[in-house]
C-alpha atoms as a PDB file:
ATOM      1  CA  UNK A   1     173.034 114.503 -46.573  1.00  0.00           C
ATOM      2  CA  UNK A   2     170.133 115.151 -48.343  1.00  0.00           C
ATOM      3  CA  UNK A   3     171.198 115.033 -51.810  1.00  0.00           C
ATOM      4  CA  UNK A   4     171.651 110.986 -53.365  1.00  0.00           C
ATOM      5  CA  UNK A   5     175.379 110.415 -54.402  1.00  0.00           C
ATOM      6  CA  UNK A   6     175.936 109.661 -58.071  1.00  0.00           C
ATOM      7  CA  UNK A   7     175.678 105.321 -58.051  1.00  0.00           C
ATOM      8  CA  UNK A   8     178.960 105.309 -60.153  1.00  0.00           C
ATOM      9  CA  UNK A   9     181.422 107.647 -60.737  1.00  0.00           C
ATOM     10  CA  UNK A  10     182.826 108.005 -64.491  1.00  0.00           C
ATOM     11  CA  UNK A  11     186.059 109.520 -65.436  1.00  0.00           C
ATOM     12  CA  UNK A  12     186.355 112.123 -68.671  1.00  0.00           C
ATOM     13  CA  UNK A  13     186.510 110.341 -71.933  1.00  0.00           C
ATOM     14  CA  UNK A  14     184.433 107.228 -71.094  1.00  0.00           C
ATOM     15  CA  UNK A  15     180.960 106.791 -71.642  1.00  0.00           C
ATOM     16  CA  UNK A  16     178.255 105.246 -69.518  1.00  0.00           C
ATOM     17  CA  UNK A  17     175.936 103.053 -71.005  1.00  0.00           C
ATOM     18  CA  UNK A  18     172.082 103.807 -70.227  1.00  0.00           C
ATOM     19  CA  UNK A  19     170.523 101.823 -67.264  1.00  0.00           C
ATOM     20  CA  UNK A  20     167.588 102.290 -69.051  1.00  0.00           C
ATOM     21  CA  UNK A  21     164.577  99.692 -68.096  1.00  0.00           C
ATOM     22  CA  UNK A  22     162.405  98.154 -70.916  1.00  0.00           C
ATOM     23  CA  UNK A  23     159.143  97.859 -68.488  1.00  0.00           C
ATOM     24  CA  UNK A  24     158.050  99.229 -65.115  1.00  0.00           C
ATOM     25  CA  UNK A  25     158.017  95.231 -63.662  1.00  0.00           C
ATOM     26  CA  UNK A  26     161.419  94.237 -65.081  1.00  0.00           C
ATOM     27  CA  UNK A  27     165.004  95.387 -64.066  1.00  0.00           C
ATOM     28  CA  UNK A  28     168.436  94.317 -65.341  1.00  0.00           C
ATOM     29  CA  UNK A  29     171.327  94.432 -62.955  1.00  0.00           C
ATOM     30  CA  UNK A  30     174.603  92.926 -62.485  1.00  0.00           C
ATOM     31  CA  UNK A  31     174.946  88.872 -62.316  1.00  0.00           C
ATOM     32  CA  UNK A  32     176.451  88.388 -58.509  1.00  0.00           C
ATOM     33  CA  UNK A  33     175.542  84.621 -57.356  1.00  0.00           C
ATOM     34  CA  UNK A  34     173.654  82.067 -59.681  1.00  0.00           C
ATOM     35  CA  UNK A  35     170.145  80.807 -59.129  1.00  0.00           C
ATOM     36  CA  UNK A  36     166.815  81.941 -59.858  1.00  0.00           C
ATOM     37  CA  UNK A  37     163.722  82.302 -56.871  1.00  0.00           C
ATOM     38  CA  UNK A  38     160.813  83.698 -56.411  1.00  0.00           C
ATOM     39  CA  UNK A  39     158.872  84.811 -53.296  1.00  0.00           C
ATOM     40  CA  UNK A  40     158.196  87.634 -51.394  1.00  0.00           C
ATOM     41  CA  UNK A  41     160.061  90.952 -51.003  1.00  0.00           C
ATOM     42  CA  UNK A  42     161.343  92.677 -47.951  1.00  0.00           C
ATOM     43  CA  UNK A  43     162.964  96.155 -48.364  1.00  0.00           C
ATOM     44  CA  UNK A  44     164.857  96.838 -45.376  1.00  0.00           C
ATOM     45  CA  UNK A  45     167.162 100.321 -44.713  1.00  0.00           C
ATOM     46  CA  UNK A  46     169.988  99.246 -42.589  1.00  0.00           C
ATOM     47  CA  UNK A  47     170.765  96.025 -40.688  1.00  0.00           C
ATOM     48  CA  UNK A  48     168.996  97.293 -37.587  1.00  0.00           C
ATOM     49  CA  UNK A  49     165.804  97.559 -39.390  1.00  0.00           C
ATOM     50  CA  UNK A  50     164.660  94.104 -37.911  1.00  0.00           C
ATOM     51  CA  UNK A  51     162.128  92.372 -40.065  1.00  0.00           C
ATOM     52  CA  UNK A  52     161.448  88.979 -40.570  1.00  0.00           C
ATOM     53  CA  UNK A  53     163.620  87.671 -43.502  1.00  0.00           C
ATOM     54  CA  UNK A  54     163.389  83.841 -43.441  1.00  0.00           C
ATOM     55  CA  UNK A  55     162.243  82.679 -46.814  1.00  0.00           C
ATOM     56  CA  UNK A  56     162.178  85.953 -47.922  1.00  0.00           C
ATOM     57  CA  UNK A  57     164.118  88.371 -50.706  1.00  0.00           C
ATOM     58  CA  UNK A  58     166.185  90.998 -49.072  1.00  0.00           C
ATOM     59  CA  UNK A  59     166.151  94.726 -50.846  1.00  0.00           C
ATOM     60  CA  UNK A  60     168.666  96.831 -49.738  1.00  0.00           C
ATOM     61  CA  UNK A  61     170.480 100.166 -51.050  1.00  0.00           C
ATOM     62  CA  UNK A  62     173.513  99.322 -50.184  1.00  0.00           C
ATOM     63  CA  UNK A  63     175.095  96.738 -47.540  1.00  0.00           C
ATOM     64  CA  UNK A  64     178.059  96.406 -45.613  1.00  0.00           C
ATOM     65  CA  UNK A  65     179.799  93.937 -43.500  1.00  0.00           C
ATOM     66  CA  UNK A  66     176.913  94.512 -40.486  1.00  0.00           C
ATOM     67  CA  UNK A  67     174.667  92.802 -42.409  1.00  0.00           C
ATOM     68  CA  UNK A  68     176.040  89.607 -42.782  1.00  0.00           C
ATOM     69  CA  UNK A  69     173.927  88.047 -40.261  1.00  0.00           C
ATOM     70  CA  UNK A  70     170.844  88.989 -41.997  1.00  0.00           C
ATOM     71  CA  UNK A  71     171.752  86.740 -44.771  1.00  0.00           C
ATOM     72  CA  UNK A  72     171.049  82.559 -43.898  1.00  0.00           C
ATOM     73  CA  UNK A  73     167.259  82.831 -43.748  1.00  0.00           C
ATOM     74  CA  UNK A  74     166.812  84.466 -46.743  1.00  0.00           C
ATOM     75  CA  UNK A  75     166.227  83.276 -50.259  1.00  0.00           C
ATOM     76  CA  UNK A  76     167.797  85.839 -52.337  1.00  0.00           C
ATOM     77  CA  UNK A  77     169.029  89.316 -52.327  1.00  0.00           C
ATOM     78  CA  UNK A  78     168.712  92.476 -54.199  1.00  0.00           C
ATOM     79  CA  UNK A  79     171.265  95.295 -53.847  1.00  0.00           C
ATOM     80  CA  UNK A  80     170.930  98.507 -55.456  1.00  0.00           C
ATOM     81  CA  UNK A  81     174.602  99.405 -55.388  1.00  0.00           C
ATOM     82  CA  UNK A  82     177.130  97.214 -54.710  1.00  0.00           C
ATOM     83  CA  UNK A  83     180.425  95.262 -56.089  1.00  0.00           C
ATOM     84  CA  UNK A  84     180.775  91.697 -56.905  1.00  0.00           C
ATOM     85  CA  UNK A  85     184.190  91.793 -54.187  1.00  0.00           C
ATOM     86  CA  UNK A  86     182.320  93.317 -51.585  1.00  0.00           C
ATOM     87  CA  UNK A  87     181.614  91.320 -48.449  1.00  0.00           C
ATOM     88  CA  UNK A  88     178.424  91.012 -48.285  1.00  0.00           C
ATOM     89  CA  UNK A  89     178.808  89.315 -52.228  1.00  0.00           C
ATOM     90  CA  UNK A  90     181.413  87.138 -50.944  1.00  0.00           C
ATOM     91  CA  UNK A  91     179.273  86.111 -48.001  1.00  0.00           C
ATOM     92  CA  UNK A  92     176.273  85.548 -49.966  1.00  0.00           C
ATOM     93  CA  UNK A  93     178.643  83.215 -53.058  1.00  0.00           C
ATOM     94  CA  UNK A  94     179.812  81.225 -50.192  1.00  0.00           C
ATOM     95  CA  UNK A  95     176.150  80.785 -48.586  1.00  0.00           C
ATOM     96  CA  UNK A  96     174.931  80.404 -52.136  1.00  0.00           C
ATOM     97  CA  UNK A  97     171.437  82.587 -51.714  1.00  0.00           C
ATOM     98  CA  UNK A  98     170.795  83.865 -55.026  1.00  0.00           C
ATOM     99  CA  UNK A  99     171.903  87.308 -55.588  1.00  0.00           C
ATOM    100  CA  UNK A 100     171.921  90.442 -57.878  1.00  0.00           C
ATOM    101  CA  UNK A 101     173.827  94.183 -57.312  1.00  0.00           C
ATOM    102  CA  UNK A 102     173.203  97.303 -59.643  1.00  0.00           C
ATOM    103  CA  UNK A 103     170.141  97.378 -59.793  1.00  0.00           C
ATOM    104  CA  UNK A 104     168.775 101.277 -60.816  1.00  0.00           C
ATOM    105  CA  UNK A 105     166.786 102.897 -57.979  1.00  0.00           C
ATOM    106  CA  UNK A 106     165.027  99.030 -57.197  1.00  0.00           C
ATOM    107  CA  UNK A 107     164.744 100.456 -53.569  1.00  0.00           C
ATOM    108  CA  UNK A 108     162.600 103.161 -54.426  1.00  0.00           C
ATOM    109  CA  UNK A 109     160.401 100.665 -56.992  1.00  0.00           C
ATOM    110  CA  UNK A 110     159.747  97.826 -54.908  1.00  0.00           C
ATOM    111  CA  UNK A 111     158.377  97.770 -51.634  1.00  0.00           C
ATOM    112  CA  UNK A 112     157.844  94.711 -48.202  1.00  0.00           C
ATOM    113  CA  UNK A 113     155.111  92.595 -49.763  1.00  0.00           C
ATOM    114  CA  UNK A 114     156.146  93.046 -53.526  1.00  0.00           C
ATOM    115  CA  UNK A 115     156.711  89.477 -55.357  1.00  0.00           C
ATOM    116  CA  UNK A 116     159.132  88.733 -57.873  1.00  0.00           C
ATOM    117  CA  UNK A 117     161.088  86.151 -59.502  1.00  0.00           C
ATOM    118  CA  UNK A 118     165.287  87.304 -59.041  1.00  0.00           C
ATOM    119  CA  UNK A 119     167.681  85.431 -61.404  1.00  0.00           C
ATOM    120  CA  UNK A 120     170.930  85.547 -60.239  1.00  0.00           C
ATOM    121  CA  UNK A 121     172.360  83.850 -63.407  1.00  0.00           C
ATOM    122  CA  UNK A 122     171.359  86.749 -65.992  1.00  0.00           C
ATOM    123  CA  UNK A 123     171.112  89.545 -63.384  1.00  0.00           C
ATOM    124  CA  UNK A 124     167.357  89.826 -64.098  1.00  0.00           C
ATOM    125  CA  UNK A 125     164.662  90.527 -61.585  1.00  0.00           C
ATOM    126  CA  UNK A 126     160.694  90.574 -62.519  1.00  0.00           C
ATOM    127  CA  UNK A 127     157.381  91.476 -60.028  1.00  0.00           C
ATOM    128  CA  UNK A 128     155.085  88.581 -60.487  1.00  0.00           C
ATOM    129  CA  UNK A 129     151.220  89.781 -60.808  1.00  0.00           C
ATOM    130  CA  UNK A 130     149.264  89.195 -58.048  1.00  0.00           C
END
């Protein structure tokens, strides 16, 4: 329970392709629902975790059907690991929020208060200075 689980599992013969970021304040992830924000980060560990969202970019690990009601109020979301077919994607295409999924260890990078600009057409995310 301790140890973190491998974000994708590869079978022999095929090669994974690095994840590796160009800049501590810029992170490339998967394209999941079109539109570009910017505002304030809230990282949040499970859908019980109540925080104020409204207005607000979700961070989350990972996500499952339970969260669903999380998503109106916010802006846009950021999921570490994730598939474009899961429900919470499908959700979030139909409610149009702005959204990105594989995005290397962004839980443990960002943190509530953090601002950055998501763009959910390239699969881009940058933290804005100050």
């Amino acid at each position: 329970a301790q140890s973190e689980p491998p974000g994708r599992v590869y079978l022999p013969g095929r090669q994974p392709h690095s994840h590796a970021q160009t800049a501590v304040d810029f992170w490339q992830g998967q394209a999941a629902v079109a539109g570009t924000v910017a505002g304030e980060v809230v990282c949040i560990a499970g859908p019980g975790d109540l925080r104020e969202l409204r207005g607000k970019i979700l961070c989350a690990l990972r996500t499952d059907p339970g969260w669903t009601p999380l998503f109106p109020g916010c802006r846009g979301v950021i999921i570490e690991r994730g598939s474009s077919l899961s429900h919470s994607v499908i959700v979030l295409r139909e409610l149009g929020i702005p959204t990105i999924i594989n995005v290397p260890g962004i839980s443990a990078s960002l943190r509530t208060g953090d601002r950055v600009q998501l763009d959910g057409q390239a699969g881009t995310l940058q933290r804005l200075s100050e």
